[in-house]
PDB file of N, CA and C in Angstrom:
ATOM      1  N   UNK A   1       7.354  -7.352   8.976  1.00  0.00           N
ATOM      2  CA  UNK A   1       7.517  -8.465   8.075  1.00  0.00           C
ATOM      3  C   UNK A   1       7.725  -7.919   6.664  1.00  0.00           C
ATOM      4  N   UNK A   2       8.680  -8.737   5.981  1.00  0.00           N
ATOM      5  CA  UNK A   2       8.817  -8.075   4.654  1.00  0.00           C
ATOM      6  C   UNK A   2       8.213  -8.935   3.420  1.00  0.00           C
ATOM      7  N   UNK A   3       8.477  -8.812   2.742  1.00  0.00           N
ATOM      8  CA  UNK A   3       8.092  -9.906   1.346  1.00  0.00           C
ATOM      9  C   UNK A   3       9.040  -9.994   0.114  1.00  0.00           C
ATOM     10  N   UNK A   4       9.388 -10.644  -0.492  1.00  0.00           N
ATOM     11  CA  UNK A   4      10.387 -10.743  -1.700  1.00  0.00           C
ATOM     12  C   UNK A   4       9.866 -10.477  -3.179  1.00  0.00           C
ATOM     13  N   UNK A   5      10.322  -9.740  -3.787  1.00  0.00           N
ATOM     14  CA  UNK A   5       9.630  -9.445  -5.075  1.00  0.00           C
ATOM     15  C   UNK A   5      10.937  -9.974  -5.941  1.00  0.00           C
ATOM     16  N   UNK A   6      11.008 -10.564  -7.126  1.00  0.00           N
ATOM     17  CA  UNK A   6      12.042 -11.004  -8.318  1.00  0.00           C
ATOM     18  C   UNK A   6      11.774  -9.785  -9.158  1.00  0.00           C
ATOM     19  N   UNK A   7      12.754  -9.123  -9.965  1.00  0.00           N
ATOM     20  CA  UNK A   7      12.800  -8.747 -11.000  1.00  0.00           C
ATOM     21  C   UNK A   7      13.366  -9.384 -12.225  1.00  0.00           C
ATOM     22  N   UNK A   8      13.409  -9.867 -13.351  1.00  0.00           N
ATOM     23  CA  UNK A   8      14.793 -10.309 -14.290  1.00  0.00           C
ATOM     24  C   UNK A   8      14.994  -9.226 -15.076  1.00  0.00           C
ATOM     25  N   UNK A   9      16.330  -9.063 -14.849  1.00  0.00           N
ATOM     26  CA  UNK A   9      17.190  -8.046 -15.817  1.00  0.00           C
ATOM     27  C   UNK A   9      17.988  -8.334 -16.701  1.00  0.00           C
ATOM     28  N   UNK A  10      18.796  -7.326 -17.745  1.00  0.00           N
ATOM     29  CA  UNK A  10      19.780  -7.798 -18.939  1.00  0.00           C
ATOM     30  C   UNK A  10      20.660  -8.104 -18.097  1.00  0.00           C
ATOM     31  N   UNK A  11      21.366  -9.326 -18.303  1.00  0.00           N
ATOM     32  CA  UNK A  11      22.780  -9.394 -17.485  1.00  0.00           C
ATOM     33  C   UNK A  11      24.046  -8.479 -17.629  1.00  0.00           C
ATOM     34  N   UNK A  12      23.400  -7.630 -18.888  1.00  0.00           N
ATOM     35  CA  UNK A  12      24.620  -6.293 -19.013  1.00  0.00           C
ATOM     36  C   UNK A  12      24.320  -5.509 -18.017  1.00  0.00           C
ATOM     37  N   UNK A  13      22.793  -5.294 -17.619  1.00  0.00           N
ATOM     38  CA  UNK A  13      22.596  -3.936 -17.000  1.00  0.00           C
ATOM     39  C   UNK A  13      23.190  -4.248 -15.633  1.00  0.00           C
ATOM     40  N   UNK A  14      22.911  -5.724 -15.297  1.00  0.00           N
ATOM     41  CA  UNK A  14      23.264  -5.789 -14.031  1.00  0.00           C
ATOM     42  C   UNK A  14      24.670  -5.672 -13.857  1.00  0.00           C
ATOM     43  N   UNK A  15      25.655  -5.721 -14.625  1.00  0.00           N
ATOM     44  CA  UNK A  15      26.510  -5.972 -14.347  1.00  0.00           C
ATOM     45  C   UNK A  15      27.436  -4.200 -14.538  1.00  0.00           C
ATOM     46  N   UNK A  16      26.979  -3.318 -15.073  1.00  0.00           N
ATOM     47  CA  UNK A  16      26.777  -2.088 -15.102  1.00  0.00           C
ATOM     48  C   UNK A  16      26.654  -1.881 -13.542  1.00  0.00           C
ATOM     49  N   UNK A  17      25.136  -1.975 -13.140  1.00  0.00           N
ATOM     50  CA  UNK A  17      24.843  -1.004 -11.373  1.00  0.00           C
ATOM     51  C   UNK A  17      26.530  -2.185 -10.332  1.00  0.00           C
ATOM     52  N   UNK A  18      26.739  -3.185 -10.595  1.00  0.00           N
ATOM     53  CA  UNK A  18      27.589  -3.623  -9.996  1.00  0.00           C
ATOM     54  C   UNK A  18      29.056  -3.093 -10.422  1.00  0.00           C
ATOM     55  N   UNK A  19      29.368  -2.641 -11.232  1.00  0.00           N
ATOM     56  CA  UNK A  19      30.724  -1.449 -11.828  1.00  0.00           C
ATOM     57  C   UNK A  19      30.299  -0.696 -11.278  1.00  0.00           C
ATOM     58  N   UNK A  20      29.240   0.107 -11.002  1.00  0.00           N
ATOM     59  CA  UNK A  20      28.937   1.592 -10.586  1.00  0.00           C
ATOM     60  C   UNK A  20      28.966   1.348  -8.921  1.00  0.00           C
ATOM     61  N   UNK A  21      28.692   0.508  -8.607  1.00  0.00           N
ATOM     62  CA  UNK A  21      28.319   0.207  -7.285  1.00  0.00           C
ATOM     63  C   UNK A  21      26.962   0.340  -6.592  1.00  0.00           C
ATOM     64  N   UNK A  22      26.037   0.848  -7.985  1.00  0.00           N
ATOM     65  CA  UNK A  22      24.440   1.162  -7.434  1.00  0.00           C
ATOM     66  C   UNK A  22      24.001   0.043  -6.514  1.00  0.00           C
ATOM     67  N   UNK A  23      23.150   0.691  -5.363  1.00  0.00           N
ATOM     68  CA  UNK A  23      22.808  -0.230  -4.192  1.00  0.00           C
ATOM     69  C   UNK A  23      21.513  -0.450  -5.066  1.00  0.00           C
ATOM     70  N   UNK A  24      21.106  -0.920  -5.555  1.00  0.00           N
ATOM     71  CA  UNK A  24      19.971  -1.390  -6.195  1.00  0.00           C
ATOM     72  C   UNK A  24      18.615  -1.649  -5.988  1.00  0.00           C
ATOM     73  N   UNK A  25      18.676  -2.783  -4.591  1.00  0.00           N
ATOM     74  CA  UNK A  25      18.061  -3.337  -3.953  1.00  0.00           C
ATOM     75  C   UNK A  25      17.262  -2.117  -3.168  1.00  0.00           C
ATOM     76  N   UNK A  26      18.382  -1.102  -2.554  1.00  0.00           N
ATOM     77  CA  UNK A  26      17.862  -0.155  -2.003  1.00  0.00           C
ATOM     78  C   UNK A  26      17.063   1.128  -2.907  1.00  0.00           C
ATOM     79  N   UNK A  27      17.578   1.530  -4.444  1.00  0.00           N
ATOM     80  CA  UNK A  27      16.778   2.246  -5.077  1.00  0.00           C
ATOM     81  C   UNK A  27      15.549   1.912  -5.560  1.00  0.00           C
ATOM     82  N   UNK A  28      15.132   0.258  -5.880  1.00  0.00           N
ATOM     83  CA  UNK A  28      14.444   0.062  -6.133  1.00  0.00           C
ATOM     84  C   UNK A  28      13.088   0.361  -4.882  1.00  0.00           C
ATOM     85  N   UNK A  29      13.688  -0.144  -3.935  1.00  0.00           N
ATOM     86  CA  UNK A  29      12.837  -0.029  -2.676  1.00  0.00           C
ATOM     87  C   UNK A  29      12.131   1.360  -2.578  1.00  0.00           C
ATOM     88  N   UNK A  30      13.425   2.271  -2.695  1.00  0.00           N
ATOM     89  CA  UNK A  30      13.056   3.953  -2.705  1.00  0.00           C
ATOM     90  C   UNK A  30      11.828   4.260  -3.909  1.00  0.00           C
ATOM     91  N   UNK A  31      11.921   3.575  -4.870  1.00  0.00           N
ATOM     92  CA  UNK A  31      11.398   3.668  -6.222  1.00  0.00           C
ATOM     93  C   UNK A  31       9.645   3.205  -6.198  1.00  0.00           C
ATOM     94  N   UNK A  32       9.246   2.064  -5.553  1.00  0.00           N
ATOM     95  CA  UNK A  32       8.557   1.968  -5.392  1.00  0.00           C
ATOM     96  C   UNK A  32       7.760   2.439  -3.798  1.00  0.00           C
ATOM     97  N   UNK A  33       8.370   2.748  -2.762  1.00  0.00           N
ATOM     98  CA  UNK A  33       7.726   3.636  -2.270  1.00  0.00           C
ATOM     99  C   UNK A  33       6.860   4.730  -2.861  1.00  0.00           C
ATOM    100  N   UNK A  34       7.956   5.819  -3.196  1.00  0.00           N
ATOM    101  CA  UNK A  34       7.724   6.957  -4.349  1.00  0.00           C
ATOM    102  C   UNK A  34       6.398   6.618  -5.290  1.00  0.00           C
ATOM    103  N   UNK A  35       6.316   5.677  -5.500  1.00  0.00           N
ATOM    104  CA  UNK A  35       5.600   5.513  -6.677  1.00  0.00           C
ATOM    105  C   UNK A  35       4.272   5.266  -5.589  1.00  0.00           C
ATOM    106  N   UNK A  36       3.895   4.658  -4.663  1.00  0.00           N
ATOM    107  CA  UNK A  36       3.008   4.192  -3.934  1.00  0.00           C
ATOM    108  C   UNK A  36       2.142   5.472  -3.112  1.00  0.00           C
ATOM    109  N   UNK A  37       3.405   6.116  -2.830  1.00  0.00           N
ATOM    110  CA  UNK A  37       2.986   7.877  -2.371  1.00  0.00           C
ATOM    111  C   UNK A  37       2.466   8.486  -3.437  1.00  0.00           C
ATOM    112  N   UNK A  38       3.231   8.657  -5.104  1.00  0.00           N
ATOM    113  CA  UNK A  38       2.291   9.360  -5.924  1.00  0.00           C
ATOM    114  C   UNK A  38       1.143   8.658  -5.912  1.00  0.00           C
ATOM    115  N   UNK A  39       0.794   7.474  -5.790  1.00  0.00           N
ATOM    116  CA  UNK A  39      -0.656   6.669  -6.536  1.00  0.00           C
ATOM    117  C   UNK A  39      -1.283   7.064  -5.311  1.00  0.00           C
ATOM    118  N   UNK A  40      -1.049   7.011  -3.899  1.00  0.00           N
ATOM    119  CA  UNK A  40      -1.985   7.135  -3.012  1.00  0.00           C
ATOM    120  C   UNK A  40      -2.510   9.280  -3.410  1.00  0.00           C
ATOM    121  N   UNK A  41      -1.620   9.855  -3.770  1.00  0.00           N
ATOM    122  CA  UNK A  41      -2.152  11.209  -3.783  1.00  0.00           C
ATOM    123  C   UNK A  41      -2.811  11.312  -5.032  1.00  0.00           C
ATOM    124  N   UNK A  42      -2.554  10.982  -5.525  1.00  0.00           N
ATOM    125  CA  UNK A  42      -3.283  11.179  -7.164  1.00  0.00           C
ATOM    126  C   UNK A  42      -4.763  10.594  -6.937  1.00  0.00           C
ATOM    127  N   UNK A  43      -5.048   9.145  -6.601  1.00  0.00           N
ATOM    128  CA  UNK A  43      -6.294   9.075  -5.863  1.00  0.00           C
ATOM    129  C   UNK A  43      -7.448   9.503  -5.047  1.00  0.00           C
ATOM    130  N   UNK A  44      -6.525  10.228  -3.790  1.00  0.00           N
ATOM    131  CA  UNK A  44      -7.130  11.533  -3.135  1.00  0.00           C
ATOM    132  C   UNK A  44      -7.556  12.622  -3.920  1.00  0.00           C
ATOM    133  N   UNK A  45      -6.802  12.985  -5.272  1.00  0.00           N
ATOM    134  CA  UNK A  45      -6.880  13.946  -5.450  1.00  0.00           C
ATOM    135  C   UNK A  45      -8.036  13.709  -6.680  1.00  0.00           C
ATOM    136  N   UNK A  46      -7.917  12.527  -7.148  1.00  0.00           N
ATOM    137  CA  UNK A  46      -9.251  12.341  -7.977  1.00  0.00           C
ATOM    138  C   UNK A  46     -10.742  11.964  -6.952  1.00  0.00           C
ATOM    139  N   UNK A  47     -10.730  11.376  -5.954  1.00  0.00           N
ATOM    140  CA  UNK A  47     -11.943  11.276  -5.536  1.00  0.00           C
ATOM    141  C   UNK A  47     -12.365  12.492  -5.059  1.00  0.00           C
ATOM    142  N   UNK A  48     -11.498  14.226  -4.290  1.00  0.00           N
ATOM    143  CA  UNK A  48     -11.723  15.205  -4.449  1.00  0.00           C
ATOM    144  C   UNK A  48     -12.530  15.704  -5.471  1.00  0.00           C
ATOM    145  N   UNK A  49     -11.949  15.398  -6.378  1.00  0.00           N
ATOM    146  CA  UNK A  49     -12.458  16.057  -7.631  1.00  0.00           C
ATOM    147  C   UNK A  49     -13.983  15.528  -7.421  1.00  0.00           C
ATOM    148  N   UNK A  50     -14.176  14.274  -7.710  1.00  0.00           N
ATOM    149  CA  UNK A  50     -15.154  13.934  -7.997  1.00  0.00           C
ATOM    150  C   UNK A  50     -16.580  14.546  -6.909  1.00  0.00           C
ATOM    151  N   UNK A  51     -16.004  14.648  -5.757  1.00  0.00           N
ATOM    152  CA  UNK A  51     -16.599  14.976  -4.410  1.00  0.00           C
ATOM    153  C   UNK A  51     -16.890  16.449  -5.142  1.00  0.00           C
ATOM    154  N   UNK A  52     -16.415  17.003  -5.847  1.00  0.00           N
ATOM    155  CA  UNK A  52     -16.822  18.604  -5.822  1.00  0.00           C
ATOM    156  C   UNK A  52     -17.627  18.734  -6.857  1.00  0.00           C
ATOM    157  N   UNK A  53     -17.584  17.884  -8.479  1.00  0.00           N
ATOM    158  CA  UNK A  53     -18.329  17.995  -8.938  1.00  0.00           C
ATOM    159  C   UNK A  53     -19.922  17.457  -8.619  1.00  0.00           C
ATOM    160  N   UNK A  54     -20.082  16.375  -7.800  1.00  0.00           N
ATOM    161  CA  UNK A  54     -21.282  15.737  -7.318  1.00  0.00           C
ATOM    162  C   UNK A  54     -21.921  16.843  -6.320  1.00  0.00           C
ATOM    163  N   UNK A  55     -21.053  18.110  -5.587  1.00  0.00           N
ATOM    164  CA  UNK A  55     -21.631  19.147  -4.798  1.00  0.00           C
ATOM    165  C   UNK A  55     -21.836  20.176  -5.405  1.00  0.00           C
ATOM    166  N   UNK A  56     -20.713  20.312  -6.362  1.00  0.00           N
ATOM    167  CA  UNK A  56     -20.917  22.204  -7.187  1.00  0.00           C
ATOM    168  C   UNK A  56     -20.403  22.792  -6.203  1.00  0.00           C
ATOM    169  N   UNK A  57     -20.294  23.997  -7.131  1.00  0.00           N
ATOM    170  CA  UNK A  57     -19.611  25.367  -6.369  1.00  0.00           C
ATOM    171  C   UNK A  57     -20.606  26.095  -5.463  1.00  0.00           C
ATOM    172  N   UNK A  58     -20.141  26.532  -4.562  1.00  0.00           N
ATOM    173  CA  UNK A  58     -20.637  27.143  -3.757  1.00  0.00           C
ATOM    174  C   UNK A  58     -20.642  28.605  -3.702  1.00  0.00           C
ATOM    175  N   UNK A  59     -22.243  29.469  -3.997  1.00  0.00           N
ATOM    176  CA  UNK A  59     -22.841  30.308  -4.427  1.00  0.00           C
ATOM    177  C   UNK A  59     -21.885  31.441  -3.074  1.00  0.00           C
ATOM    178  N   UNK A  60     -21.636  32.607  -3.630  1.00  0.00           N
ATOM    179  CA  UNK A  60     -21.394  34.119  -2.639  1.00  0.00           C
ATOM    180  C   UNK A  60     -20.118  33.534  -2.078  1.00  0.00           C
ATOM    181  N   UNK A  61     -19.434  34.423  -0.753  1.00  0.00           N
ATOM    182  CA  UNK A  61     -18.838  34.581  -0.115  1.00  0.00           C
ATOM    183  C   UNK A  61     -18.776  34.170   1.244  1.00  0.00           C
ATOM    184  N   UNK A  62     -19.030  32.948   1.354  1.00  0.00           N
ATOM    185  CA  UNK A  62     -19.777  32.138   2.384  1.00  0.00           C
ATOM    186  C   UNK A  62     -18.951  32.396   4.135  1.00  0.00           C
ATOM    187  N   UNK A  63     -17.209  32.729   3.348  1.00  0.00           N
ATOM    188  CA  UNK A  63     -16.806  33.516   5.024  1.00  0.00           C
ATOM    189  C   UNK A  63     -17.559  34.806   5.618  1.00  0.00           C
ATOM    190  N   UNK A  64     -17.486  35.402   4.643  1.00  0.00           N
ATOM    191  CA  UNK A  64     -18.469  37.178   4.342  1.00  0.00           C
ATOM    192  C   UNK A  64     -19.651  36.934   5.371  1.00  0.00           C
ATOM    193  N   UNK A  65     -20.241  35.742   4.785  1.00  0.00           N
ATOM    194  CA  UNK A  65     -21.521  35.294   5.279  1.00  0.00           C
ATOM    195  C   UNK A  65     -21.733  35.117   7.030  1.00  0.00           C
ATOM    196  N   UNK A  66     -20.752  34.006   7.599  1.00  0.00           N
ATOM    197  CA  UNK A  66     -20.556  33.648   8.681  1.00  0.00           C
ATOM    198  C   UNK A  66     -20.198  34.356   9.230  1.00  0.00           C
ATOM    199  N   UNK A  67     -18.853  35.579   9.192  1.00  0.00           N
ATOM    200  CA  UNK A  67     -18.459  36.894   9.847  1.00  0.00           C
ATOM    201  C   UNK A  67     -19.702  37.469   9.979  1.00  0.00           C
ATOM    202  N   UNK A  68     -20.426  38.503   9.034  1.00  0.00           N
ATOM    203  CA  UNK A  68     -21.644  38.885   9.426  1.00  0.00           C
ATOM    204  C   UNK A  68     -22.579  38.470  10.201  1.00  0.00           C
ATOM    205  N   UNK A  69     -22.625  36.692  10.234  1.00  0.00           N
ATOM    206  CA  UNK A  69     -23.777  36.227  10.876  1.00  0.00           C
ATOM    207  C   UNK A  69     -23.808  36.706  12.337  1.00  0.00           C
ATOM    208  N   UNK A  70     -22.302  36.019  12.781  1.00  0.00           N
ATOM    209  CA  UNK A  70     -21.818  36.251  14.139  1.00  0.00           C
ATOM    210  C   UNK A  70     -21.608  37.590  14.785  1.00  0.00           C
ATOM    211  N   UNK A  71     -21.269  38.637  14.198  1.00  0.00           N
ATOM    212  CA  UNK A  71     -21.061  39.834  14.496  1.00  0.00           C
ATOM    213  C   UNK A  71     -22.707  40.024  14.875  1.00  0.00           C
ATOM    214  N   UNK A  72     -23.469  39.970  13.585  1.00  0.00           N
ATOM    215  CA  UNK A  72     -25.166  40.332  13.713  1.00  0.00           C
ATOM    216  C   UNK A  72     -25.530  40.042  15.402  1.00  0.00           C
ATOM    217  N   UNK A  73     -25.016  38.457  16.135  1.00  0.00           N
ATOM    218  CA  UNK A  73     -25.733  38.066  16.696  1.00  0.00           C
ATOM    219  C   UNK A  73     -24.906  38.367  18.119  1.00  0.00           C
ATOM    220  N   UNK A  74     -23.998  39.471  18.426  1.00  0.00           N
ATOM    221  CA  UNK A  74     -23.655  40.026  19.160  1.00  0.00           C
ATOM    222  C   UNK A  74     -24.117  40.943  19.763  1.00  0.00           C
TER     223      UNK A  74
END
């Protein structure tokens, strides 16, 4: 299912992408995808953040750690 969104534009501009032949309808579409993909990663990438400062860094070499453990317990 789709949904209809209006934009209003200068009637110059429009009449510009229609000389050019810009598919419009379709860049815009592309345009806000794009934009929906950056906002969804930028989000991820701030609640990351936030997730690491509420844990802190994590002290030593913690692979170092687990290799040794396992080897030890061989």
């Amino acid at each position: 299912m789709s949904a209809i969104i209006t934009v209003r534009i200068p009637k110059e501009l429009k009449r510009k992408l229609d000389e050019l032949g810009i598919d419009y309808s379709k860049e815009i579409r592309k345009f806000l995808e794009d934009l929906v993909h950056r906002e969804m990663i930028h989000r991820a990438v701030s609640r990351a953040l936030e997730i690491q400062k509420k844990t802190g860094r994590v002290r030593g070499n913690l692979a170092a750690e687990f290799i040794r453990e396992d080897r030890d317990e061989r």
